[in-house]
C-alpha atoms as a PDB file:
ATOM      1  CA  UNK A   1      -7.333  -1.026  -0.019  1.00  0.00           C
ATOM      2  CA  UNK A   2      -5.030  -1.685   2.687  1.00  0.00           C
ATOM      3  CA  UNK A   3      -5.104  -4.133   5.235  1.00  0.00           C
ATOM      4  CA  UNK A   4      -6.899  -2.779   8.444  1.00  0.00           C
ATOM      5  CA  UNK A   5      -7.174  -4.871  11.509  1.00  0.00           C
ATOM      6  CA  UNK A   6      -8.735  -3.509  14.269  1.00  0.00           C
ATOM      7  CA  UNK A   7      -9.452  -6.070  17.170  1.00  0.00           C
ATOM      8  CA  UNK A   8     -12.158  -5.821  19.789  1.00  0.00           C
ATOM      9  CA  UNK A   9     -10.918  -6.842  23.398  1.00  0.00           C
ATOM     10  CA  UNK A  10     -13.561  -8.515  25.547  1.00  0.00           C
ATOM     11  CA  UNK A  11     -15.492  -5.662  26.263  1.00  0.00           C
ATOM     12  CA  UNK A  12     -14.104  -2.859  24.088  1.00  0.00           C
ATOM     13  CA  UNK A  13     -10.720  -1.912  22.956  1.00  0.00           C
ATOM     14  CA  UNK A  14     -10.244   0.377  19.404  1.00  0.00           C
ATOM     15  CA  UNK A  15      -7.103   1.487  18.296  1.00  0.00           C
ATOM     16  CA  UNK A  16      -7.644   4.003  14.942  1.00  0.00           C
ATOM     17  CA  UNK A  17      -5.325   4.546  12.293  1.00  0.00           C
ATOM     18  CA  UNK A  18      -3.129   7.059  12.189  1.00  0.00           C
ATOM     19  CA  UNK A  19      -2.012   9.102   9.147  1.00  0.00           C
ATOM     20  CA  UNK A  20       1.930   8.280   9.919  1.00  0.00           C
ATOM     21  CA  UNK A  21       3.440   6.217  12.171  1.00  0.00           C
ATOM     22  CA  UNK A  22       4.991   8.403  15.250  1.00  0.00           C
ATOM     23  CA  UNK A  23       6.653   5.699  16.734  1.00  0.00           C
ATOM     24  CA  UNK A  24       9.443   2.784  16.067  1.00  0.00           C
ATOM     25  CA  UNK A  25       6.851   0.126  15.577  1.00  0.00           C
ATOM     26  CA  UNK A  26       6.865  -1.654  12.455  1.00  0.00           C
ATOM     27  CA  UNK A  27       4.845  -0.489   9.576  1.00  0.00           C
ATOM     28  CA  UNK A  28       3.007  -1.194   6.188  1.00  0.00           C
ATOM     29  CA  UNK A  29       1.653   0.965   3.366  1.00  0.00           C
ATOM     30  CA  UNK A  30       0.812   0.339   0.064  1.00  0.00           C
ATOM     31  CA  UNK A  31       1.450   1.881  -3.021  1.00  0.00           C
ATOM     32  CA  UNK A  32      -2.062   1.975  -5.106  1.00  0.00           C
ATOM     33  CA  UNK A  33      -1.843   4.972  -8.150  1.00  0.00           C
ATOM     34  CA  UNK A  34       0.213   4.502 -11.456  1.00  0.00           C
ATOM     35  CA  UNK A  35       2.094   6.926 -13.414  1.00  0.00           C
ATOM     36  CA  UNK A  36       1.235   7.479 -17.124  1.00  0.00           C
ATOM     37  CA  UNK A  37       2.541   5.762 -19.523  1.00  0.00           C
ATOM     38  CA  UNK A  38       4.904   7.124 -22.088  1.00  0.00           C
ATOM     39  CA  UNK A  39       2.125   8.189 -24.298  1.00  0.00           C
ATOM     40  CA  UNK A  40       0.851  10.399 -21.694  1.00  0.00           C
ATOM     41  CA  UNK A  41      -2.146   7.829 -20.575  1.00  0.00           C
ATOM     42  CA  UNK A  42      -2.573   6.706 -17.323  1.00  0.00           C
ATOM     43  CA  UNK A  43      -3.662   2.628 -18.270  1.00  0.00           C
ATOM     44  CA  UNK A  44      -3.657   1.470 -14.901  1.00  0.00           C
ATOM     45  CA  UNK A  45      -6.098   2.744 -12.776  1.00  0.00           C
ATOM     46  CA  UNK A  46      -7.421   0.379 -10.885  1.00  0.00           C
ATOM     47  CA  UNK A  47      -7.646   1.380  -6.865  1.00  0.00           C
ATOM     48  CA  UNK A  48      -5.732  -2.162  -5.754  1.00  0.00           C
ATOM     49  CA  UNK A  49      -2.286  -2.379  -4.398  1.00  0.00           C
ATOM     50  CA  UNK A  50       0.232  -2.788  -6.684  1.00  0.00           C
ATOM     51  CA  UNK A  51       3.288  -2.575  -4.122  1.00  0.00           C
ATOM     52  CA  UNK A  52       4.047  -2.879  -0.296  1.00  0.00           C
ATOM     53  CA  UNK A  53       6.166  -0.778   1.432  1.00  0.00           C
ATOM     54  CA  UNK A  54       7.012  -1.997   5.150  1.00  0.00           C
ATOM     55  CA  UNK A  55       9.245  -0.577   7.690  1.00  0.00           C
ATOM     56  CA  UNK A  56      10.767  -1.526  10.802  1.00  0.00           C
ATOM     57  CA  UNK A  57      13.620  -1.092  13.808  1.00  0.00           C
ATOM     58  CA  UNK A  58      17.277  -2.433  12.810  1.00  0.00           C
ATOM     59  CA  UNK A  59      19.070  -3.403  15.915  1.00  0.00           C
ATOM     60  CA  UNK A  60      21.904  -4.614  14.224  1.00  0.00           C
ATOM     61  CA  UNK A  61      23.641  -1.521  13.333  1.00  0.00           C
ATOM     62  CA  UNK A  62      27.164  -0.864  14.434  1.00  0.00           C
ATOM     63  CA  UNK A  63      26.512   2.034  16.714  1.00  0.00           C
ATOM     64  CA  UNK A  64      22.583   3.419  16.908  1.00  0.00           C
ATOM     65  CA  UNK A  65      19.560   2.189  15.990  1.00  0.00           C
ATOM     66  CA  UNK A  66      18.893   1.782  12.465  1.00  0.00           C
ATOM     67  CA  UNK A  67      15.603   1.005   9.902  1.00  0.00           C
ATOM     68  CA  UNK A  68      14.924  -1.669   7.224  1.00  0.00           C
ATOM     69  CA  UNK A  69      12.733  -0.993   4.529  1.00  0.00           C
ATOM     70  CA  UNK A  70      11.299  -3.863   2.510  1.00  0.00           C
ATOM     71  CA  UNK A  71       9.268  -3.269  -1.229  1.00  0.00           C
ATOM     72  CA  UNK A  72       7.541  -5.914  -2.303  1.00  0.00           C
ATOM     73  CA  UNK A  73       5.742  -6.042  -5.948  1.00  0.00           C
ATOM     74  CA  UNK A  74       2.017  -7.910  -5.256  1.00  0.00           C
ATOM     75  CA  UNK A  75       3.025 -11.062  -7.395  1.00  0.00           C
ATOM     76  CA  UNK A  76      -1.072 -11.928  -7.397  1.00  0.00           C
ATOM     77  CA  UNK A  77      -1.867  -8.828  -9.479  1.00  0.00           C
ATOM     78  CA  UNK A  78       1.522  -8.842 -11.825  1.00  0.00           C
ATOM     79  CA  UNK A  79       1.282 -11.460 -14.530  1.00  0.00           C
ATOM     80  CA  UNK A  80       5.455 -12.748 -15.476  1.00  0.00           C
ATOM     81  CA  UNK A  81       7.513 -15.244 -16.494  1.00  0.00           C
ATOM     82  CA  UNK A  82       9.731 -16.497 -14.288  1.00  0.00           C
ATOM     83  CA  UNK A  83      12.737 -17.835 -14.397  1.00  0.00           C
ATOM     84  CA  UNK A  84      16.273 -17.995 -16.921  1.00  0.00           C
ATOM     85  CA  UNK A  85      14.728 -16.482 -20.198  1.00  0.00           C
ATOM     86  CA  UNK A  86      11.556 -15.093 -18.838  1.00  0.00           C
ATOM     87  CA  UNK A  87      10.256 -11.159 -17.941  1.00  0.00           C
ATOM     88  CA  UNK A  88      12.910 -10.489 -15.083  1.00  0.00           C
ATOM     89  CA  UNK A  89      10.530  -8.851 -13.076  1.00  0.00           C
ATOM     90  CA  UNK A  90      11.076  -7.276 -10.208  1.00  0.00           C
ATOM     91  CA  UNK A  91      11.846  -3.501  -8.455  1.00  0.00           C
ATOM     92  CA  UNK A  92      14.473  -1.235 -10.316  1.00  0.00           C
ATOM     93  CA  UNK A  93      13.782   1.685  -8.624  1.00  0.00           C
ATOM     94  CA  UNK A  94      12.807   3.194  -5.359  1.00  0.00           C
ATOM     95  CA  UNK A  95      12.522   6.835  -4.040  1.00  0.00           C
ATOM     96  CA  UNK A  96      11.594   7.369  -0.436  1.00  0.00           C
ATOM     97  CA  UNK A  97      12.313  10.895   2.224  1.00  0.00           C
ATOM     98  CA  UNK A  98      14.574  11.225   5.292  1.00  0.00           C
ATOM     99  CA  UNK A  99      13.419  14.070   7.932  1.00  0.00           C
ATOM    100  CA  UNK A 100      17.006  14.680   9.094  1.00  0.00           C
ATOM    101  CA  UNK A 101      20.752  15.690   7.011  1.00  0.00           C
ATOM    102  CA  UNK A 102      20.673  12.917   4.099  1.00  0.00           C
ATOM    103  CA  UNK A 103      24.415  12.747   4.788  1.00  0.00           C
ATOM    104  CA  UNK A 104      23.951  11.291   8.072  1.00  0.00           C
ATOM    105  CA  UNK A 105      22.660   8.116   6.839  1.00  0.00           C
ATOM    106  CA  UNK A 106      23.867   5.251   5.513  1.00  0.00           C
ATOM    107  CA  UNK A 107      21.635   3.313   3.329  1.00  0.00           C
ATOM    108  CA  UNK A 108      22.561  -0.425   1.610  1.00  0.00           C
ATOM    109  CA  UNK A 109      20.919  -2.813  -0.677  1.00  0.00           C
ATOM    110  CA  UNK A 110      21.015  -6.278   0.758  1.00  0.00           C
ATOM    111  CA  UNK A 111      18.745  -8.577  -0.867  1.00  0.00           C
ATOM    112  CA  UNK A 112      16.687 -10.624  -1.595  1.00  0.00           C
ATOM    113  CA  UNK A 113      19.274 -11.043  -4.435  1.00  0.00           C
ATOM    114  CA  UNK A 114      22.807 -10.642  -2.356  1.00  0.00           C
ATOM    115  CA  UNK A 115      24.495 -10.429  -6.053  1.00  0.00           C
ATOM    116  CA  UNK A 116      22.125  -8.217  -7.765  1.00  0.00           C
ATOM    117  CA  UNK A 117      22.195  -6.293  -4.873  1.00  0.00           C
ATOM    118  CA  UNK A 118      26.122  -5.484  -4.873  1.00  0.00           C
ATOM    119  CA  UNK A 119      24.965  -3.556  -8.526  1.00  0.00           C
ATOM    120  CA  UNK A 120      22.631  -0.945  -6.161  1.00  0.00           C
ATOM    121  CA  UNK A 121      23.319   2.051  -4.545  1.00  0.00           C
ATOM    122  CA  UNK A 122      20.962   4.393  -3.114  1.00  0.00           C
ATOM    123  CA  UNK A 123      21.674   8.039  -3.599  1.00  0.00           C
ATOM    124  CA  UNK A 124      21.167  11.109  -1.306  1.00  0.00           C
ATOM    125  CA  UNK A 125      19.884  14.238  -3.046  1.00  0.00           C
ATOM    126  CA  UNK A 126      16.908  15.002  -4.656  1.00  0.00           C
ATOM    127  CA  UNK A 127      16.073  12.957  -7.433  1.00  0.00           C
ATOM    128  CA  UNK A 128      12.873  12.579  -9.623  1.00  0.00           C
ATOM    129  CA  UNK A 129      11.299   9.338  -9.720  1.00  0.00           C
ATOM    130  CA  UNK A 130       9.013   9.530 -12.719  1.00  0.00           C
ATOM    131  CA  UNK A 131       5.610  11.294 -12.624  1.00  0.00           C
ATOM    132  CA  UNK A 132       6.150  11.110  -8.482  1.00  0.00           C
ATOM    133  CA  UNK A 133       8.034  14.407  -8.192  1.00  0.00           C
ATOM    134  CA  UNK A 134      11.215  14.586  -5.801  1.00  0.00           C
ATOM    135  CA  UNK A 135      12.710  12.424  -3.086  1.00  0.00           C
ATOM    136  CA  UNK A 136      15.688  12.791  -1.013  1.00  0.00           C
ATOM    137  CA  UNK A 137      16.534   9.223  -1.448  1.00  0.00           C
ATOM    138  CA  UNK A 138      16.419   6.884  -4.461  1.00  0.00           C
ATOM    139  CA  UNK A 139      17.691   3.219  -4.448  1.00  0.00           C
ATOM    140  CA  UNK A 140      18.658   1.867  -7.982  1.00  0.00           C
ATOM    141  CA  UNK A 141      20.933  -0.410  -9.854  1.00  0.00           C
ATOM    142  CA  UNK A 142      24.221   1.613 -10.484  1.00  0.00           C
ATOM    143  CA  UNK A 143      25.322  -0.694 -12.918  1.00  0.00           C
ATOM    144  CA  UNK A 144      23.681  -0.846 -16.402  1.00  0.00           C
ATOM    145  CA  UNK A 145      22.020  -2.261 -17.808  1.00  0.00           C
ATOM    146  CA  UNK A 146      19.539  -1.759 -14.743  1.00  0.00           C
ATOM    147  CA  UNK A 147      16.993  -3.970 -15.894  1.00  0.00           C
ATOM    148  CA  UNK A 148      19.102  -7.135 -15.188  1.00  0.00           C
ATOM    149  CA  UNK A 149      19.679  -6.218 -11.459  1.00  0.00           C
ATOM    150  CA  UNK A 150      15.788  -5.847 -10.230  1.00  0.00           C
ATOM    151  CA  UNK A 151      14.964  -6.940  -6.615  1.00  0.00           C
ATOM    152  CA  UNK A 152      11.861  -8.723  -5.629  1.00  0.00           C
ATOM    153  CA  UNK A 153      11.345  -7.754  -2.750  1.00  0.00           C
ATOM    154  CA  UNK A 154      14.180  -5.145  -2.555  1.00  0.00           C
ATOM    155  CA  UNK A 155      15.350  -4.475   0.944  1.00  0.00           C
ATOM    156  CA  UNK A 156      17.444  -1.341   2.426  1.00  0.00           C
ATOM    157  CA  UNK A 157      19.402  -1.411   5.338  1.00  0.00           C
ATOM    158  CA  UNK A 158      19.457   2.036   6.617  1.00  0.00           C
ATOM    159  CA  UNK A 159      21.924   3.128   9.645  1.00  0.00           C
ATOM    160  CA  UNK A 160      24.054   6.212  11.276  1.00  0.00           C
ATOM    161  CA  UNK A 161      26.599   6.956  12.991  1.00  0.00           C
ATOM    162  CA  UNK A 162      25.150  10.325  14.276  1.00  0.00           C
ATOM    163  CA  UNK A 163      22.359   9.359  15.871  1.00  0.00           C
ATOM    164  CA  UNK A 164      19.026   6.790  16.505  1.00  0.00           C
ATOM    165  CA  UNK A 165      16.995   5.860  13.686  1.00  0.00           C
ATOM    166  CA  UNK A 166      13.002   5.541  14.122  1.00  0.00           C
ATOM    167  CA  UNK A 167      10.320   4.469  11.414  1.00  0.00           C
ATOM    168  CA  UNK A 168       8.659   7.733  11.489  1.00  0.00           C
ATOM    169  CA  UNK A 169      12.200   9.458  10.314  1.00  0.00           C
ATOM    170  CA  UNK A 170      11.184   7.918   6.521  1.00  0.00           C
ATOM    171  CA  UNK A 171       7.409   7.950   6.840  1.00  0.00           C
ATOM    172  CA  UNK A 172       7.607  11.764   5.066  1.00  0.00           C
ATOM    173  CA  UNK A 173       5.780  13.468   2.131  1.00  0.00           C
ATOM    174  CA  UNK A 174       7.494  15.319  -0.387  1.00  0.00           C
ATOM    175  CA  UNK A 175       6.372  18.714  -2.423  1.00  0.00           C
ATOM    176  CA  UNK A 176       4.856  16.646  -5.048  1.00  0.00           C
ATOM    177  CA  UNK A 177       0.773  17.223  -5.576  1.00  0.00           C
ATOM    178  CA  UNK A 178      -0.994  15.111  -4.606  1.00  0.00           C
ATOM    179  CA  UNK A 179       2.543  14.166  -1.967  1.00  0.00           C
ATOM    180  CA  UNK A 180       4.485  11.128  -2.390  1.00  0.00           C
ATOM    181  CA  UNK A 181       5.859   8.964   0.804  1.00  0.00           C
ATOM    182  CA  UNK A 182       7.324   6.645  -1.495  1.00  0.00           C
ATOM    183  CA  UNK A 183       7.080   5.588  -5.356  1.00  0.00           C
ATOM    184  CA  UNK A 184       8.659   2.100  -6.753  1.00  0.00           C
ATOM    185  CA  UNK A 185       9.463   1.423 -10.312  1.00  0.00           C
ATOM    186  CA  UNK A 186       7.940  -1.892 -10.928  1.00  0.00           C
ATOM    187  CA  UNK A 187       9.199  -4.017 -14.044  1.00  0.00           C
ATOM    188  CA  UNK A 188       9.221  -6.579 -16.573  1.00  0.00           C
ATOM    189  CA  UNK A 189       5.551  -7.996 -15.944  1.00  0.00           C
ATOM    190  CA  UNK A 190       3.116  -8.699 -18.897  1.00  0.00           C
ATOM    191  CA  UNK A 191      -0.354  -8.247 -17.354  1.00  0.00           C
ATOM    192  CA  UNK A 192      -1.999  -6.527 -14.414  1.00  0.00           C
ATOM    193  CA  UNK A 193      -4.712  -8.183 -13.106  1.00  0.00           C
ATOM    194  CA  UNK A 194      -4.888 -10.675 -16.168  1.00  0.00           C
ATOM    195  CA  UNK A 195      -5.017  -7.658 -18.737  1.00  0.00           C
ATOM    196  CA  UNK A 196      -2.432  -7.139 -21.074  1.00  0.00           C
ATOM    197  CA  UNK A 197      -2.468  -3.085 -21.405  1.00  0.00           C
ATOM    198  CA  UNK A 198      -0.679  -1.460 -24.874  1.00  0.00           C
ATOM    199  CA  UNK A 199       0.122   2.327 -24.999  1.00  0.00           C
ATOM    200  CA  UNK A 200       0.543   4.351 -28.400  1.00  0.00           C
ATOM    201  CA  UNK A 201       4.203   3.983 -28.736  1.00  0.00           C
ATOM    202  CA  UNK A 202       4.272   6.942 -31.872  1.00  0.00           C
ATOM    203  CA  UNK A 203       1.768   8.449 -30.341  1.00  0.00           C
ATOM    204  CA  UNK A 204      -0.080   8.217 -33.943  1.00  0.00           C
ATOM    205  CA  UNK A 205      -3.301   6.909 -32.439  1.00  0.00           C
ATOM    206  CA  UNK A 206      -2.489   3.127 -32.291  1.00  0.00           C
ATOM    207  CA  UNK A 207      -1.708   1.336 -29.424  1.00  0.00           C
ATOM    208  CA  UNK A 208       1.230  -0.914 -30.487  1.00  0.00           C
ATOM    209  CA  UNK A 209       3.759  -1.073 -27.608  1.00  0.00           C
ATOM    210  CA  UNK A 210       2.990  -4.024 -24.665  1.00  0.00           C
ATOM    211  CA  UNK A 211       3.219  -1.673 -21.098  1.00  0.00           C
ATOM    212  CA  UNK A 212       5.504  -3.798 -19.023  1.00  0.00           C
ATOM    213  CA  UNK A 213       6.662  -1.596 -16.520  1.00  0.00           C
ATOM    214  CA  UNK A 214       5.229   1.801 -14.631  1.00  0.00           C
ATOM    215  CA  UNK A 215       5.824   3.629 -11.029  1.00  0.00           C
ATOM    216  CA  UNK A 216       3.294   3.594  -8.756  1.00  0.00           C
ATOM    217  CA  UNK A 217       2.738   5.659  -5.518  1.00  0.00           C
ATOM    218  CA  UNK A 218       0.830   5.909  -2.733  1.00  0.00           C
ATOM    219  CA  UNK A 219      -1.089   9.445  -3.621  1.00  0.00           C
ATOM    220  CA  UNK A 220      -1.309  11.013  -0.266  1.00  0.00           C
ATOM    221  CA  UNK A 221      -2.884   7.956   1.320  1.00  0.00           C
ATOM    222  CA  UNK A 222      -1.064   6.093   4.162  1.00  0.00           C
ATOM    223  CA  UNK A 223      -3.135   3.960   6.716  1.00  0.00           C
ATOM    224  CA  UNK A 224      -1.049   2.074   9.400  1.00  0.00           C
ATOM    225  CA  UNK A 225      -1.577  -1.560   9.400  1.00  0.00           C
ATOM    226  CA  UNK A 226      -2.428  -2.418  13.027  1.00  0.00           C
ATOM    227  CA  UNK A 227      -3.679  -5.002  15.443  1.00  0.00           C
ATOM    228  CA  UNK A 228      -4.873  -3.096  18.664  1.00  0.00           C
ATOM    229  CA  UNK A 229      -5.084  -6.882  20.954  1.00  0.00           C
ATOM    230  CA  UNK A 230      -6.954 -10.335  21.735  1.00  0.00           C
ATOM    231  CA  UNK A 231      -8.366 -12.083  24.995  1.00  0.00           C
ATOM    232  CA  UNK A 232      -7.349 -15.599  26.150  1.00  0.00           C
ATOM    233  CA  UNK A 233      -9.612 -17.269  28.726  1.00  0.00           C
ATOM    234  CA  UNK A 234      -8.803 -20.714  29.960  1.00  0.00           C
ATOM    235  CA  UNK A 235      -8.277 -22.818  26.576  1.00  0.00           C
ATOM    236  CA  UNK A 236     -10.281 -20.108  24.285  1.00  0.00           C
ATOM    237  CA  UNK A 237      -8.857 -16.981  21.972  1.00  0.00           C
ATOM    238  CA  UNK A 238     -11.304 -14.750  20.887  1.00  0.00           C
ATOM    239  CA  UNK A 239     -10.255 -11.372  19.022  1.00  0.00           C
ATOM    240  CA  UNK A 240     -12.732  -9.313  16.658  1.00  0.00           C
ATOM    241  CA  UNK A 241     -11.567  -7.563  13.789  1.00  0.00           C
ATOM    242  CA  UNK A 242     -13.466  -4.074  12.816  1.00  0.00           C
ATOM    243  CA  UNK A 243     -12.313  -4.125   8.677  1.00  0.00           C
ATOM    244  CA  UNK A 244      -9.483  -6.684   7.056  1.00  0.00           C
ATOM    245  CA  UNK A 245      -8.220  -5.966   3.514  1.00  0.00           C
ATOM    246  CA  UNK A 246      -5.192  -8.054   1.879  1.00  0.00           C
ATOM    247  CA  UNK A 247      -5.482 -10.276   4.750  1.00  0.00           C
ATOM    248  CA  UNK A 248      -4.642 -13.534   4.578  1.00  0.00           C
ATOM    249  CA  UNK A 249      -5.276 -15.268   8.115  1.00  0.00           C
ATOM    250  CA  UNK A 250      -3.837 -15.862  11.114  1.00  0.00           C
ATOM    251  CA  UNK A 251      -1.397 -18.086  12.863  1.00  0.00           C
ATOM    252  CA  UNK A 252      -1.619 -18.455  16.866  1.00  0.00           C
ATOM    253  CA  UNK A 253       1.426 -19.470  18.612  1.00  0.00           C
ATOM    254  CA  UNK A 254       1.804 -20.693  22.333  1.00  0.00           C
ATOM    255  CA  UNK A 255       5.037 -20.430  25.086  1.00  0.00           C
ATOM    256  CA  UNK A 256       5.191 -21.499  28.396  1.00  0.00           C
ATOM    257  CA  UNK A 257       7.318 -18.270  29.390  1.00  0.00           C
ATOM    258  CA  UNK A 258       6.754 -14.792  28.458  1.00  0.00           C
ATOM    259  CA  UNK A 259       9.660 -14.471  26.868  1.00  0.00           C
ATOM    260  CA  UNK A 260       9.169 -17.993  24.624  1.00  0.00           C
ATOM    261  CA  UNK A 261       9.949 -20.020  22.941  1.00  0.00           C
ATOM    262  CA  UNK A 262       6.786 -20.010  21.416  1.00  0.00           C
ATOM    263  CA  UNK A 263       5.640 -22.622  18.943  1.00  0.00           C
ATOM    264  CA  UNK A 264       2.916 -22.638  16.450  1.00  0.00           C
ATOM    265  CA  UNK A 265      -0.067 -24.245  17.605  1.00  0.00           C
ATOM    266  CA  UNK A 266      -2.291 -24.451  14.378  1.00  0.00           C
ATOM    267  CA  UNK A 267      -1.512 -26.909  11.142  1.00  0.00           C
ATOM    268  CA  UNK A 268      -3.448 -24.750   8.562  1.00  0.00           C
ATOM    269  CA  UNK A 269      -3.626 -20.982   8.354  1.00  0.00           C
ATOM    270  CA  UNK A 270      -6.724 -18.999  10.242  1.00  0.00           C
ATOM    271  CA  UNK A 271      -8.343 -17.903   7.015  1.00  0.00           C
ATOM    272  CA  UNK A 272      -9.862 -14.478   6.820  1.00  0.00           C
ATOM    273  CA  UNK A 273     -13.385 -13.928   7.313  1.00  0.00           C
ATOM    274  CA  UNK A 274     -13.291 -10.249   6.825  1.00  0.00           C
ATOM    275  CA  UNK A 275     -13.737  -7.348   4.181  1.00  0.00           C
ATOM    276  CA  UNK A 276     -12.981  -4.139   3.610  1.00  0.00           C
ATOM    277  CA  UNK A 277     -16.376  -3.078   4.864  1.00  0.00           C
ATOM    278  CA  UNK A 278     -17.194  -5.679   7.231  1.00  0.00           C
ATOM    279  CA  UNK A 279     -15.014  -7.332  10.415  1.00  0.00           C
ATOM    280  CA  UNK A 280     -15.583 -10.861  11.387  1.00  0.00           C
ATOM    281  CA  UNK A 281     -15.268 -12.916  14.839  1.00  0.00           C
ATOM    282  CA  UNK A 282     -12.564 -15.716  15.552  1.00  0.00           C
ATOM    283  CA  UNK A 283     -12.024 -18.102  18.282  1.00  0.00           C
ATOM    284  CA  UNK A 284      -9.550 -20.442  18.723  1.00  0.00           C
ATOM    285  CA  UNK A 285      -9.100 -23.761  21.191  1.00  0.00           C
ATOM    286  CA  UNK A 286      -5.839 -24.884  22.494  1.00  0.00           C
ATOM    287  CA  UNK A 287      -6.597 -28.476  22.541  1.00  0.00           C
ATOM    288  CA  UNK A 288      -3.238 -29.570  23.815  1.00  0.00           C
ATOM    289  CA  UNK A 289      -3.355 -27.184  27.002  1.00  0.00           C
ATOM    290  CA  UNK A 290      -2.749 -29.224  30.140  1.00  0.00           C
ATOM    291  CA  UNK A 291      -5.136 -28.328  33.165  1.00  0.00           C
ATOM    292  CA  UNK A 292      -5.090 -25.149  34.630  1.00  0.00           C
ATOM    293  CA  UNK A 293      -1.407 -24.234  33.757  1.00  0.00           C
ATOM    294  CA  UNK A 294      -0.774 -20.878  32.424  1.00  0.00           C
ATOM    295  CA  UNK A 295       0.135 -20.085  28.744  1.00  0.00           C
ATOM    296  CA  UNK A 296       1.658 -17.238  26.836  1.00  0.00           C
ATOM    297  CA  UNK A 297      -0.225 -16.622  22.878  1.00  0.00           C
ATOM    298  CA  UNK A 298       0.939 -14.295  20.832  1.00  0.00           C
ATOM    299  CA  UNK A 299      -1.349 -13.468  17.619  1.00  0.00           C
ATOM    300  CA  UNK A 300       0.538 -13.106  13.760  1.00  0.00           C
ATOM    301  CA  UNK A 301      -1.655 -12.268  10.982  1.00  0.00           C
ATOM    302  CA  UNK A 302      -0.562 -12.307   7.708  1.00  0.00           C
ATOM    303  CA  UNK A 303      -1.413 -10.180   4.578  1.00  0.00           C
ATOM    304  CA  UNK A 304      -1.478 -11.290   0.968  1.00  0.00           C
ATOM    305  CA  UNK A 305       2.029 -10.637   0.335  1.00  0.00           C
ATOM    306  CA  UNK A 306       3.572 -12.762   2.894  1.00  0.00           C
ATOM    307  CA  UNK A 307       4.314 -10.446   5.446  1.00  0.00           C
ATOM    308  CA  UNK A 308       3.495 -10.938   8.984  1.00  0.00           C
ATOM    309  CA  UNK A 309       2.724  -9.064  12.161  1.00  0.00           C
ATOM    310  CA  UNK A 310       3.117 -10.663  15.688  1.00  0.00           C
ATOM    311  CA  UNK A 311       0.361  -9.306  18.386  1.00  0.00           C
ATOM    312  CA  UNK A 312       1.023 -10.165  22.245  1.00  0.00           C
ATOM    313  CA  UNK A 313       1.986 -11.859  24.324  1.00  0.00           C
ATOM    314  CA  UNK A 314      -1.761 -12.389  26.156  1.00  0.00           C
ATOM    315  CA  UNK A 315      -1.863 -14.961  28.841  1.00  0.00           C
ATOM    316  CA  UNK A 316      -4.838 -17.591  30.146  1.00  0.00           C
END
């Protein structure tokens, strides 16, 4: 169920995933298993992912290197209404683990919402986050009530004044069984996947009560989303992906210079070919390349969610 690129060079080129990421390169995992509900059911059991976790480098910290952590709810499986008067939906909670002293760290809310996001704070110590077990950090609204400051997506600024930051500091299970990475407290939606789900609010046998919230984790499972590389040859780009799930499609964009700027070259988004099971060939002519001058192409794919990965620079 996650997204799984793996791209063929000309000859052969396979990068494999990796259980967790062990470098400072940016990251995606996603959070598939649900929590019961209050009843003691678990409704939601569906193996499709409900919630995206991505990390990456902050540069921008004051002193070292810091990390940025972005949750997104999957708005194409959650059924809400939008808007003034509707479900709210959103995050309102988030627990994730830190391998070094929690009190080395400093960790902010900053969006998307800028004002709901002055009502967060994200505490250091373990915490439970329901029917996920223990983190060392959990990110919720500090001011109540909580449900009116959700965050879709919800994004963390983590930096220190101690020392660097890398990916792989927050990419850590905790004692839970099966272990938790990360769980998310996702709210105010009235369907999942076009089903509207009740749970046996007196726990008399009926099932009376709409289920418009849960937590979901990731269960033990993390699978990097990567893109290993692609081949330019005169005006062609080939690349060859192995297995694509919550992919999108693909943008190529095109720089004179190494170092860009580079500019989007296609109108329309690449759309996937791919599936889980099966991989699927792409090429791709630059029709405005002039003669035998050399280009730089870079490669973004981009999942269901929105979020995108740039691959590159490759040159003609």
């Amino acid at each position: 169920m996650k997204k799984i690129l793996f791209v063929l060079a000309s000859l052969f080129l396979l990068f494999s995933t990796t259980a967790i990421a062990q470098t400072n390169d940016p990251v995606c995992y996603d959070l598939w298993c649900a929590n019961a509900a209050p009843d003691g059911v678990t409704y939601l059991t569906a193996y499709i992912p409900y919630a995206r976790v991505c990390l990456a480098p902050k540069t921008d910290c004051s002193i070292n290197s810091g990390v940025t952590i972005t949750v997104t709810a999957n708005e194409s499986i959650f059924g809400f209404v939008p808007g003034p008067g509707g479900t709210n939906f959103g995050i309102q909670k988030f627990g994730f683990n830190y391998t070094g002293t929690p009190g080395n760290i400093v960790a902010t809310v900053t969006g998307a919402d800028a004002t709901k996001a002055a009502n967060w704070s994200v505490v250091a110590g373990p915490s439970q986050v329901d029917g996920f077990g223990t983190f060392i950090e959990v990110a919720a609204p500090s001011t109540n009530p909580p449900g009116q400051y959700r965050e879709q997506p919800l994004v963390i600024s983590i930096c220190s004044n101690v020392t660097n930051l890398s990916v792989s500091d927050f990419v850590v299970p905790n004692a839970s069984s099966p272990a938790q990475h990360f769980a998310v407290h996702i709210a105010g939606f009235t369907t999942v996947n076009g089903v509207q789900y009740y749970y046996d609010s007196d726990k008399n046998g009926t099932l009376d009560a709409p289920l418009n919230s849960a937590y979901f984790g990731n269960c033990n499972e993390l699978t990097v989303i990567e893109l290993a590389s692609f081949t330019a040859k005169g005006k062609k780009l080939t690349w060859v992906t192995e297995s694509e799930i919550d992919n999108s499609g693909f943008n190529i964009w095109r720089a004179d210079a190494e170092a860009g700027p580079y500019v989007q070259l296609n109108d329309e988004i690449i759309p996937a070919k791919g599936s889980a099971v099966q991989g699927a060939k792409y090429t791709f002519t630059d029709k405005t390349a002039q003669g035998k001058n050399t280009y730089f192409y870079e490669l973004e794919d981009i999942d269901v969610y929105g979020n995108s990965t740039f691959h590159g620079p490759v040159s003609n």
